[in-house]
PDB file of N, CA and C in Angstrom:
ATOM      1  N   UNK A   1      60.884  86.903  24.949  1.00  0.00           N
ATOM      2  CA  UNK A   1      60.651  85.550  24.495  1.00  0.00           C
ATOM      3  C   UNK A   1      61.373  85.336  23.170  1.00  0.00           C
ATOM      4  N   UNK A   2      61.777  84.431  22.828  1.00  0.00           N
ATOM      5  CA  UNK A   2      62.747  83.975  21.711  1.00  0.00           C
ATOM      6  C   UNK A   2      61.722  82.640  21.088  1.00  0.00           C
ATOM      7  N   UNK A   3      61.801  83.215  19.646  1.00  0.00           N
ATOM      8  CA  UNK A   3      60.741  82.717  18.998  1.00  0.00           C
ATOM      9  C   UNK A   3      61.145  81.662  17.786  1.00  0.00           C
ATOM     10  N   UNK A   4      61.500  80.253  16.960  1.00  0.00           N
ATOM     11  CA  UNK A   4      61.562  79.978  15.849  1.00  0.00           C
ATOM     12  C   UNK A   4      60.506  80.597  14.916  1.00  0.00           C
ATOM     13  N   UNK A   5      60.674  81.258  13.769  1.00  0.00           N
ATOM     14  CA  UNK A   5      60.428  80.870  12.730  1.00  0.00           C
ATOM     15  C   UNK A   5      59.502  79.753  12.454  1.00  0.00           C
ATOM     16  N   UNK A   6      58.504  79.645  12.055  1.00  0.00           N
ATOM     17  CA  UNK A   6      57.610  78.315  10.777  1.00  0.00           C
ATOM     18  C   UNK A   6      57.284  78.847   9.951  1.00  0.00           C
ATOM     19  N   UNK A   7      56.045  79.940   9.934  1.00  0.00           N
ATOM     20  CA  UNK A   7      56.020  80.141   8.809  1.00  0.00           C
ATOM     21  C   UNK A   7      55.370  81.617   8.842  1.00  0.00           C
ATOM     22  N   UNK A   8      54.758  82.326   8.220  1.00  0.00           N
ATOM     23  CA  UNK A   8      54.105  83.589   8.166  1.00  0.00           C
ATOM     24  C   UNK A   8      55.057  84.244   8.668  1.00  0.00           C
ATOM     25  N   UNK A   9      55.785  85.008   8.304  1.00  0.00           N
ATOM     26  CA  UNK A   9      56.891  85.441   8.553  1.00  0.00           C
ATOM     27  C   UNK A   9      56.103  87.269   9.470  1.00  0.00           C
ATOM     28  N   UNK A  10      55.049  87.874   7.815  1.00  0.00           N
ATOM     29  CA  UNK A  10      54.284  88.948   7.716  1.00  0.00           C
ATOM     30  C   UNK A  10      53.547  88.643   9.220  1.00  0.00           C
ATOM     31  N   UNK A  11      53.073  87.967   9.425  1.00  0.00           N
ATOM     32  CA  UNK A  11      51.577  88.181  10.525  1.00  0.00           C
ATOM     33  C   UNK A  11      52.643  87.542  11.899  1.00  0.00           C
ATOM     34  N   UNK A  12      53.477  87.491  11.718  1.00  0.00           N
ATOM     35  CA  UNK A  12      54.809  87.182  13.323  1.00  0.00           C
ATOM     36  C   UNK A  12      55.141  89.013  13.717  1.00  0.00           C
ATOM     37  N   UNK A  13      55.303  89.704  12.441  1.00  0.00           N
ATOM     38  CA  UNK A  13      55.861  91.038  13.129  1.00  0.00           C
ATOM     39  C   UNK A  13      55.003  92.067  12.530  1.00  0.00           C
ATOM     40  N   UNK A  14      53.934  91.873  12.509  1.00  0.00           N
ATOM     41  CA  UNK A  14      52.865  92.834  12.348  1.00  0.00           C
ATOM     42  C   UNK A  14      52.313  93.523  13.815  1.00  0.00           C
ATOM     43  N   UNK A  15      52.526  94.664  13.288  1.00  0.00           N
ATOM     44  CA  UNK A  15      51.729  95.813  14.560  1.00  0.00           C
ATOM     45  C   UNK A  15      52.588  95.309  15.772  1.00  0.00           C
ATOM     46  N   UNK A  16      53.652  95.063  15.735  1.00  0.00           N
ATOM     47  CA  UNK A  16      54.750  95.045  17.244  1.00  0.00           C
ATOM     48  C   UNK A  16      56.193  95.778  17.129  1.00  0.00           C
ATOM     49  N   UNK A  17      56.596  95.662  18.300  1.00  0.00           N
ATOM     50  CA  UNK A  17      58.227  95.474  18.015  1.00  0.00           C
ATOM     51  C   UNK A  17      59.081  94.518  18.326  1.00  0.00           C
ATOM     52  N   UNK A  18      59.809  94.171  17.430  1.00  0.00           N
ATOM     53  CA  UNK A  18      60.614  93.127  17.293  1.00  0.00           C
ATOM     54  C   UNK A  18      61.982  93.030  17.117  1.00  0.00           C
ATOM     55  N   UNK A  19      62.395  92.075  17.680  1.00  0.00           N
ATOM     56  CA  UNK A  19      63.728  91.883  17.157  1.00  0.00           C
ATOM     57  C   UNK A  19      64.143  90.134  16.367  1.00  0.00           C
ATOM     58  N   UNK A  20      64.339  90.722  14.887  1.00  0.00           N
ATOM     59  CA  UNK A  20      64.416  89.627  14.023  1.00  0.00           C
ATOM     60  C   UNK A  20      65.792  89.430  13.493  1.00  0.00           C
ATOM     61  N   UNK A  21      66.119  88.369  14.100  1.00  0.00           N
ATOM     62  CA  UNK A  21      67.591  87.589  14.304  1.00  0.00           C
ATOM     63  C   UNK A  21      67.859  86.524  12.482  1.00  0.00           C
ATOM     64  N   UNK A  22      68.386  86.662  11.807  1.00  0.00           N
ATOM     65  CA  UNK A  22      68.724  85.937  10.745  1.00  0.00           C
ATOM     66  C   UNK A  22      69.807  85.310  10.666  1.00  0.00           C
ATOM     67  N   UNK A  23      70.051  83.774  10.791  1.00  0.00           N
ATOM     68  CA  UNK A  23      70.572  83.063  11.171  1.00  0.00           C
ATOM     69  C   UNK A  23      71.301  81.900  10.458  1.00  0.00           C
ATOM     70  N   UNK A  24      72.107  80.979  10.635  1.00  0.00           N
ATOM     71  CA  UNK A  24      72.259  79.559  10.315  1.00  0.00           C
ATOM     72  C   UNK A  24      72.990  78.676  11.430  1.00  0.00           C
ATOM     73  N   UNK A  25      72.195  77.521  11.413  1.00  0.00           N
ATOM     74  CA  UNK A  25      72.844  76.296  12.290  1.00  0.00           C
ATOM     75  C   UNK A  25      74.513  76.238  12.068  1.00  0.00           C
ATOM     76  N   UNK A  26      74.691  76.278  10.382  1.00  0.00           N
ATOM     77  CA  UNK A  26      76.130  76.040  10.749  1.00  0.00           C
ATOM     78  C   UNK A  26      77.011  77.572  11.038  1.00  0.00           C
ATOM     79  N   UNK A  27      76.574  78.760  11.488  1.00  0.00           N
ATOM     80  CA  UNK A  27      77.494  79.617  11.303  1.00  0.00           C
ATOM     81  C   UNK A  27      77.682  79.874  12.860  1.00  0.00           C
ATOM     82  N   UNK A  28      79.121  80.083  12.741  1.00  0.00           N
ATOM     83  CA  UNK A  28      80.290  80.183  13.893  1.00  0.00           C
ATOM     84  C   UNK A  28      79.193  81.419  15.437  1.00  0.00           C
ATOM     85  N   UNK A  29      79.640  82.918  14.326  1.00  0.00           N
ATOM     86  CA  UNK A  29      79.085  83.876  15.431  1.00  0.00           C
ATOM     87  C   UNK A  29      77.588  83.962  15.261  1.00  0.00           C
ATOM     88  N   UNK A  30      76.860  83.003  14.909  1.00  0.00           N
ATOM     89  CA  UNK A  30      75.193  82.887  14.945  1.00  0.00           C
ATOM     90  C   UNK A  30      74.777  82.041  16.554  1.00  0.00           C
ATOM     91  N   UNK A  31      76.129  80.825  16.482  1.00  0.00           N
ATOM     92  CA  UNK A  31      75.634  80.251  17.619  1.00  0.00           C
ATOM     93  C   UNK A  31      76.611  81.108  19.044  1.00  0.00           C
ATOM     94  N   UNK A  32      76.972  81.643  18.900  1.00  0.00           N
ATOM     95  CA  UNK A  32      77.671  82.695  19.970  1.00  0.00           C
ATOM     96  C   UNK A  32      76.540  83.718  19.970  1.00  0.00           C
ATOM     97  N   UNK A  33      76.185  84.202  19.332  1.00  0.00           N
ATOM     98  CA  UNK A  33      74.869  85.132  19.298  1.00  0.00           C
ATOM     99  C   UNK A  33      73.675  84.667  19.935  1.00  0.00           C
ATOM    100  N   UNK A  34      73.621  83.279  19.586  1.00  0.00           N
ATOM    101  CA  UNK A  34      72.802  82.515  20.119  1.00  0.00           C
ATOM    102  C   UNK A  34      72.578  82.659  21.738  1.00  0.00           C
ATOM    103  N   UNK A  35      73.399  82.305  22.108  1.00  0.00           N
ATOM    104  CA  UNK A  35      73.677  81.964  23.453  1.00  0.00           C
ATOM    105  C   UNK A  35      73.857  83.664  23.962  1.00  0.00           C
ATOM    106  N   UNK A  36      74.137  84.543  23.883  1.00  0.00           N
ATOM    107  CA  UNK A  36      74.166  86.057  23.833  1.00  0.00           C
ATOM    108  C   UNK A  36      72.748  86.409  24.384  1.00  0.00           C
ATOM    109  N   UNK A  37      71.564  85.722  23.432  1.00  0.00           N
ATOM    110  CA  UNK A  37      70.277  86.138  23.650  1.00  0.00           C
ATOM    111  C   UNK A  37      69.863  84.999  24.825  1.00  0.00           C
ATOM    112  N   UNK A  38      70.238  84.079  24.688  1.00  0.00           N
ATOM    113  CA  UNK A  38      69.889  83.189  26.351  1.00  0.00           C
ATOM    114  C   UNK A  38      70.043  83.939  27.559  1.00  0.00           C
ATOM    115  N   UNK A  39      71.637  84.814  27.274  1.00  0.00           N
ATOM    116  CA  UNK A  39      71.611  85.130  28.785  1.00  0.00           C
ATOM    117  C   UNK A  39      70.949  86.488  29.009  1.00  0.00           C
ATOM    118  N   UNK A  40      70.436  87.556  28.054  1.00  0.00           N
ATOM    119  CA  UNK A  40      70.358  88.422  28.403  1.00  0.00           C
ATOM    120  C   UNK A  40      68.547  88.770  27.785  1.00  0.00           C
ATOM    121  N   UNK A  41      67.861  87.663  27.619  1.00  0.00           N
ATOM    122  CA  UNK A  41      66.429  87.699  27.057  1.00  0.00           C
ATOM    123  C   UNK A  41      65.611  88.240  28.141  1.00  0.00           C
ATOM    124  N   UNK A  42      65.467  88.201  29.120  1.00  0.00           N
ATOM    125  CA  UNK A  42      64.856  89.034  30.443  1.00  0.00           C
ATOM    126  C   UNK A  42      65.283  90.373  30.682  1.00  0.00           C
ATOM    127  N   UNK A  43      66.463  91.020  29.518  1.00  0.00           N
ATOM    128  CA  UNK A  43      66.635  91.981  29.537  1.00  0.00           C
ATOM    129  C   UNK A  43      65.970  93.012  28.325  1.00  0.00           C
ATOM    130  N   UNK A  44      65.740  92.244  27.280  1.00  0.00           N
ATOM    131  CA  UNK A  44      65.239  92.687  26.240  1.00  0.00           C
ATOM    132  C   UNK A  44      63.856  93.206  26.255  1.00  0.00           C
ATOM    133  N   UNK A  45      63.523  94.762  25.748  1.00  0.00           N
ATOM    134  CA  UNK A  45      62.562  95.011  25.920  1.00  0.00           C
ATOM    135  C   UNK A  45      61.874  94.674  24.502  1.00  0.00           C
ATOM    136  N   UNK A  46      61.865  93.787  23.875  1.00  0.00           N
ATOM    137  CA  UNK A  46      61.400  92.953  23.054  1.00  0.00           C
ATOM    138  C   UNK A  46      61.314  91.874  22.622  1.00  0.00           C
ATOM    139  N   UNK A  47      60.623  91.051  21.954  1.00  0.00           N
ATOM    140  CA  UNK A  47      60.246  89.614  21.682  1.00  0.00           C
ATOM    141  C   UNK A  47      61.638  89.520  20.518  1.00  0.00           C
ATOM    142  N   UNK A  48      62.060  88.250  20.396  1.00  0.00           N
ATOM    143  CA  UNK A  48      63.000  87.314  18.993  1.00  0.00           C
ATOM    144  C   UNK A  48      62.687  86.590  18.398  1.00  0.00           C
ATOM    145  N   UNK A  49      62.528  87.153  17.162  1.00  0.00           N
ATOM    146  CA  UNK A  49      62.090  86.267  15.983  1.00  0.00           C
ATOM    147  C   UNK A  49      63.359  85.681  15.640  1.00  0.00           C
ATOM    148  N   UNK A  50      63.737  84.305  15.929  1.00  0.00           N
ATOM    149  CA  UNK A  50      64.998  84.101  14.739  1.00  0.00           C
ATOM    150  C   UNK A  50      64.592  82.972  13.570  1.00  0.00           C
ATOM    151  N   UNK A  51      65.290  83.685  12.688  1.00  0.00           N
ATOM    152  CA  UNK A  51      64.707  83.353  11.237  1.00  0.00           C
ATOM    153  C   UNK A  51      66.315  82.102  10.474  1.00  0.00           C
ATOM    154  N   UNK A  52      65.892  81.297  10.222  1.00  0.00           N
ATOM    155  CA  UNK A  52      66.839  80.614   9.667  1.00  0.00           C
ATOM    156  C   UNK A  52      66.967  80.871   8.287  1.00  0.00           C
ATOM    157  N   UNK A  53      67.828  81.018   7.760  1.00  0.00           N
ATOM    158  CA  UNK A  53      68.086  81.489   6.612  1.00  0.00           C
ATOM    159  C   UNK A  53      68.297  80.229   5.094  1.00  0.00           C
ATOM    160  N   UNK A  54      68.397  79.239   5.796  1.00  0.00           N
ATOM    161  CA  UNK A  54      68.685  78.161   4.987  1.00  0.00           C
ATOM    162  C   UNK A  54      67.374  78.026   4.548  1.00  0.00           C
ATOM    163  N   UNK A  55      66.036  78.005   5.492  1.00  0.00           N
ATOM    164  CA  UNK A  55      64.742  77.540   5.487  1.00  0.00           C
ATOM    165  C   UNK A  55      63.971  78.728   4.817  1.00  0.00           C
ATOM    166  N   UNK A  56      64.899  79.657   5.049  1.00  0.00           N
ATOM    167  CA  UNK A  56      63.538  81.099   4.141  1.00  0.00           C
ATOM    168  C   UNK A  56      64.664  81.966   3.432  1.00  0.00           C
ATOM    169  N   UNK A  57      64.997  81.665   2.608  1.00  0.00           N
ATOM    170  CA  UNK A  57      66.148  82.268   1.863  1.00  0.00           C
ATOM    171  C   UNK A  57      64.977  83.291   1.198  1.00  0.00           C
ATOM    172  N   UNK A  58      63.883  83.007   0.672  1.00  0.00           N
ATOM    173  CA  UNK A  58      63.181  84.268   0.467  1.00  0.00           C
ATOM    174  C   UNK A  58      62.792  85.710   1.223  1.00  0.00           C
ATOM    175  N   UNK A  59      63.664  85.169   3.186  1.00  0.00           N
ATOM    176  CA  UNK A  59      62.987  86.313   3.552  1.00  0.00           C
ATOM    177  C   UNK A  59      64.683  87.262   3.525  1.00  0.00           C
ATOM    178  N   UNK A  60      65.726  86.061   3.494  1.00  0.00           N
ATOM    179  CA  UNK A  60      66.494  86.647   3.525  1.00  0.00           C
ATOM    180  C   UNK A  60      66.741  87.409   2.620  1.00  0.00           C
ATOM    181  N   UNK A  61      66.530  87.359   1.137  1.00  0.00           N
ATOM    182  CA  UNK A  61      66.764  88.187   0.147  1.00  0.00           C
ATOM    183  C   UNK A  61      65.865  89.595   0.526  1.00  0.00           C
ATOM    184  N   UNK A  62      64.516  89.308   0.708  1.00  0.00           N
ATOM    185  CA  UNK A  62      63.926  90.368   1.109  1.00  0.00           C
ATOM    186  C   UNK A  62      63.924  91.260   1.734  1.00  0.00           C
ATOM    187  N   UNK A  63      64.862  90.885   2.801  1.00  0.00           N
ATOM    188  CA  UNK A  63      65.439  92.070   4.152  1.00  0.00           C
ATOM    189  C   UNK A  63      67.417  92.305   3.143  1.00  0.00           C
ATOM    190  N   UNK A  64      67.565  91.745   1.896  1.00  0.00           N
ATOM    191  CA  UNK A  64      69.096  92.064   1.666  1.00  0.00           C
ATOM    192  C   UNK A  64      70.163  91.252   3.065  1.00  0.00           C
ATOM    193  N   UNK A  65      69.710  90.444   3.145  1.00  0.00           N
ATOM    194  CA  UNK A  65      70.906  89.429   4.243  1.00  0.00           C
ATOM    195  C   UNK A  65      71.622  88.809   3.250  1.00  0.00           C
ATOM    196  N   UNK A  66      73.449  89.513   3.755  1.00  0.00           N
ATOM    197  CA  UNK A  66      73.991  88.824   2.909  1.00  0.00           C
ATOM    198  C   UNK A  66      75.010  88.285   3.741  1.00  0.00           C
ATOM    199  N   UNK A  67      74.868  88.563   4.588  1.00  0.00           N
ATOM    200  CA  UNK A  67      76.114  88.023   6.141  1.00  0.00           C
ATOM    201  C   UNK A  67      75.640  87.976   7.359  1.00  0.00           C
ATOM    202  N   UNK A  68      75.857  86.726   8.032  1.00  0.00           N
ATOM    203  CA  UNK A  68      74.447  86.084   9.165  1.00  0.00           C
ATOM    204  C   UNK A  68      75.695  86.729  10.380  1.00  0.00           C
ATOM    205  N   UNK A  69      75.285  86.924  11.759  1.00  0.00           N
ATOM    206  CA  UNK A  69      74.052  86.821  11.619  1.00  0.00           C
ATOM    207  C   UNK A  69      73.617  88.371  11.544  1.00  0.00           C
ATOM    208  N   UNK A  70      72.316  88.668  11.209  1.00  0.00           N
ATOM    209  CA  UNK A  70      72.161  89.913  10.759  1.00  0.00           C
ATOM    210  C   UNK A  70      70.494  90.482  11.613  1.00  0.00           C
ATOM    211  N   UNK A  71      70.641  91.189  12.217  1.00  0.00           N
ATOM    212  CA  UNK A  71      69.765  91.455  13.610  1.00  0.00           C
ATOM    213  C   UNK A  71      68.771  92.950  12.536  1.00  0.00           C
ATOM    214  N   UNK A  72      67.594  92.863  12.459  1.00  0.00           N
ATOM    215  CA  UNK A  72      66.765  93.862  12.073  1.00  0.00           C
ATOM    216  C   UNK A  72      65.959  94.192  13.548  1.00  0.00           C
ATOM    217  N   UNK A  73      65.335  95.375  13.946  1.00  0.00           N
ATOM    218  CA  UNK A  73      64.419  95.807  14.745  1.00  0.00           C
ATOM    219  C   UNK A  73      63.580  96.105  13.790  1.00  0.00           C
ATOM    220  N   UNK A  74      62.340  95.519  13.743  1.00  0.00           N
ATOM    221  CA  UNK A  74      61.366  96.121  13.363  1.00  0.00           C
ATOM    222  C   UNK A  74      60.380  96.563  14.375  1.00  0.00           C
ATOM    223  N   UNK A  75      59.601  97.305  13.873  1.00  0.00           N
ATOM    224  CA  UNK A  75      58.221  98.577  14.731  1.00  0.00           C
ATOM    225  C   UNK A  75      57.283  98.516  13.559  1.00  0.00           C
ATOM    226  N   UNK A  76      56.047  98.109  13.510  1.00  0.00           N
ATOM    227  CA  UNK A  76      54.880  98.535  13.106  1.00  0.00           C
ATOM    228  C   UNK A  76      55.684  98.349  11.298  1.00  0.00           C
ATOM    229  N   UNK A  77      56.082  96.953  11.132  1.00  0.00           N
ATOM    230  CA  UNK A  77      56.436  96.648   9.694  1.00  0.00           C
ATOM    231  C   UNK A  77      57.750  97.660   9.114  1.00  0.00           C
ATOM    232  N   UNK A  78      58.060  98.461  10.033  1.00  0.00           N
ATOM    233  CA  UNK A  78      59.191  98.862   9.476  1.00  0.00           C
ATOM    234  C   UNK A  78      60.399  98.691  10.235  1.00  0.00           C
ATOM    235  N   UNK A  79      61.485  98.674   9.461  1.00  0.00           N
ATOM    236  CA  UNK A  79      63.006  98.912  10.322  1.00  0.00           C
ATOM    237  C   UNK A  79      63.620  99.761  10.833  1.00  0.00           C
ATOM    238  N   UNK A  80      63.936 100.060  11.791  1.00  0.00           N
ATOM    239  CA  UNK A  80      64.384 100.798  12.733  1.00  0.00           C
ATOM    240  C   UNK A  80      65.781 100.670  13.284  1.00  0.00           C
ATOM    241  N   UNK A  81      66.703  99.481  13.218  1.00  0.00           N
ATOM    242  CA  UNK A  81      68.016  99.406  13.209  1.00  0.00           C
ATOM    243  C   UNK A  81      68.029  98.237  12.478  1.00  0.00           C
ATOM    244  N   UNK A  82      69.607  98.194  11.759  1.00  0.00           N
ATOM    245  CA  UNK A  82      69.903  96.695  11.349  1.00  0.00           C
ATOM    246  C   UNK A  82      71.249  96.898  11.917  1.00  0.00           C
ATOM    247  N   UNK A  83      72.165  95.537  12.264  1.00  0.00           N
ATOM    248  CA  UNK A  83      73.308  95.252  13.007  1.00  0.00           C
ATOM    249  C   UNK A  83      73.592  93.661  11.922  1.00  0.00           C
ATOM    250  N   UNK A  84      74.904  93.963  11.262  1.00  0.00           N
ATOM    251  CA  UNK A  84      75.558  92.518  11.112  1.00  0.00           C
ATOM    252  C   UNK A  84      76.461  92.237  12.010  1.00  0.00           C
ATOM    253  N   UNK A  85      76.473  91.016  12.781  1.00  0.00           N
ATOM    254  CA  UNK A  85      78.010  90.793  13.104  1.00  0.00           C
ATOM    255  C   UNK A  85      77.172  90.116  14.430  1.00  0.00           C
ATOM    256  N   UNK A  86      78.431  89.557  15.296  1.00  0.00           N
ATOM    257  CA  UNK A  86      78.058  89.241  16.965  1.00  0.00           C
ATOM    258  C   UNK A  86      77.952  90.400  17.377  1.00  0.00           C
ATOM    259  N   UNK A  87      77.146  90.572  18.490  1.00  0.00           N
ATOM    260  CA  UNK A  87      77.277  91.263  19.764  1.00  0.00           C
ATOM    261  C   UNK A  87      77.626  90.844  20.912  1.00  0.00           C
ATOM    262  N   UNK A  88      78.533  91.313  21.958  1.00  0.00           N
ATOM    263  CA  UNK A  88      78.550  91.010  23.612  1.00  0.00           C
ATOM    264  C   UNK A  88      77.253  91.847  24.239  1.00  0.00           C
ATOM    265  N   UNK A  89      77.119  91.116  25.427  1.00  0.00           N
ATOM    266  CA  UNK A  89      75.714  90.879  25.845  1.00  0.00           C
ATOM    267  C   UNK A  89      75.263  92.355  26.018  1.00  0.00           C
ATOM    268  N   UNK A  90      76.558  93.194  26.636  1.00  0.00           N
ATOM    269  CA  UNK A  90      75.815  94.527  26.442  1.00  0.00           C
ATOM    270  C   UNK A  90      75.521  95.459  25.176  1.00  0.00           C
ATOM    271  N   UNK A  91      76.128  94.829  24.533  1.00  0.00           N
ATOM    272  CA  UNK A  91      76.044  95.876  23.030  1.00  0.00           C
ATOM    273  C   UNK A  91      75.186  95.040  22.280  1.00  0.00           C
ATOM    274  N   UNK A  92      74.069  94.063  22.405  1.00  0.00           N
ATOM    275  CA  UNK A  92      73.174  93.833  22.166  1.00  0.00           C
ATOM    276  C   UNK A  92      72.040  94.659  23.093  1.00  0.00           C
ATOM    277  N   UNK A  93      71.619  94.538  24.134  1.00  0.00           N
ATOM    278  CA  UNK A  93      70.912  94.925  25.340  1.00  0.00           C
ATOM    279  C   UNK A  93      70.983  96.836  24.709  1.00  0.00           C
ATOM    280  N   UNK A  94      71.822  97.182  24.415  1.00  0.00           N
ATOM    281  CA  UNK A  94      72.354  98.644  24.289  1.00  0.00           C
ATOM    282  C   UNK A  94      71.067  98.306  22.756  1.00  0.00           C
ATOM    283  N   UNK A  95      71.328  97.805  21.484  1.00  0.00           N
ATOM    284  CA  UNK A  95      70.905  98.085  20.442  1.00  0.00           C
ATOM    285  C   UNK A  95      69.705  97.674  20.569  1.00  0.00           C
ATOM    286  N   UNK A  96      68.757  97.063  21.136  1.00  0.00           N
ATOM    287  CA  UNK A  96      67.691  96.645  21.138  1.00  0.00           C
ATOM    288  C   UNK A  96      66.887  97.763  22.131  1.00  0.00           C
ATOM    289  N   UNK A  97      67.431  98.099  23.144  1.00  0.00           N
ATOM    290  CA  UNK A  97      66.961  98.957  24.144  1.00  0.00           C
ATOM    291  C   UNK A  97      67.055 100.816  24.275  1.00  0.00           C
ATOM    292  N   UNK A  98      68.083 101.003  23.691  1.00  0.00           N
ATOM    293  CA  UNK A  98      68.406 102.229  23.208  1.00  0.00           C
ATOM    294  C   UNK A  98      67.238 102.945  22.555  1.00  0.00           C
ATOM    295  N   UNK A  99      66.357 104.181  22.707  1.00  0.00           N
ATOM    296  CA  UNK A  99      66.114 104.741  21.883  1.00  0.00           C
ATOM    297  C   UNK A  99      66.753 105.330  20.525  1.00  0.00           C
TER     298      UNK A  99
END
């Protein structure tokens, strides 16, 4: 499931695993990324948080996002991979699913 962002950022990825997408409307490979997770979300063995970055620049500082779009896995409040850049559909599916 692919999730916006409102608000509580803490109690969205508490005690799960996740995949938290950091983002902007206007950036090029955010909305190619975008569409990346449309086609391959029934493949993901996890939920998407995507976080807009314009709207929570506090979370972005907090995770160090300094180039969108920028993909964290979190597990049980911690990180477990980070990825900047696009992915093609399998080398997303690969980083999210991969042990």
């Amino acid at each position: 499931m692919i999730k916006y962002l409102e608000k509580d950022f803490d109690n969205e990825i508490k005690d799960k695993k996740i995949l938290v997408d950091f983002y902007a409307d206007w950036c090029g490979p955010c909305k190619m990324l975008a569409e990346v997770f449309l086609e391959v979300e029934d493949k993901l063995e996890v939920d998407v948080l995507k976080v807009d970055v314009d709207k929570f620049p506090e979370l972005a500082e907090r995770y160090s996002v300094f180039s969108i779009p920028t993909l964290y896995l979190i597990e049980n409040n911690n990180i477990i991979k980070k990825h900047t850049g696009y992915l093609n559909p399998n080398e997303l599916i690969n980083f999210v699913n991969e042990k």
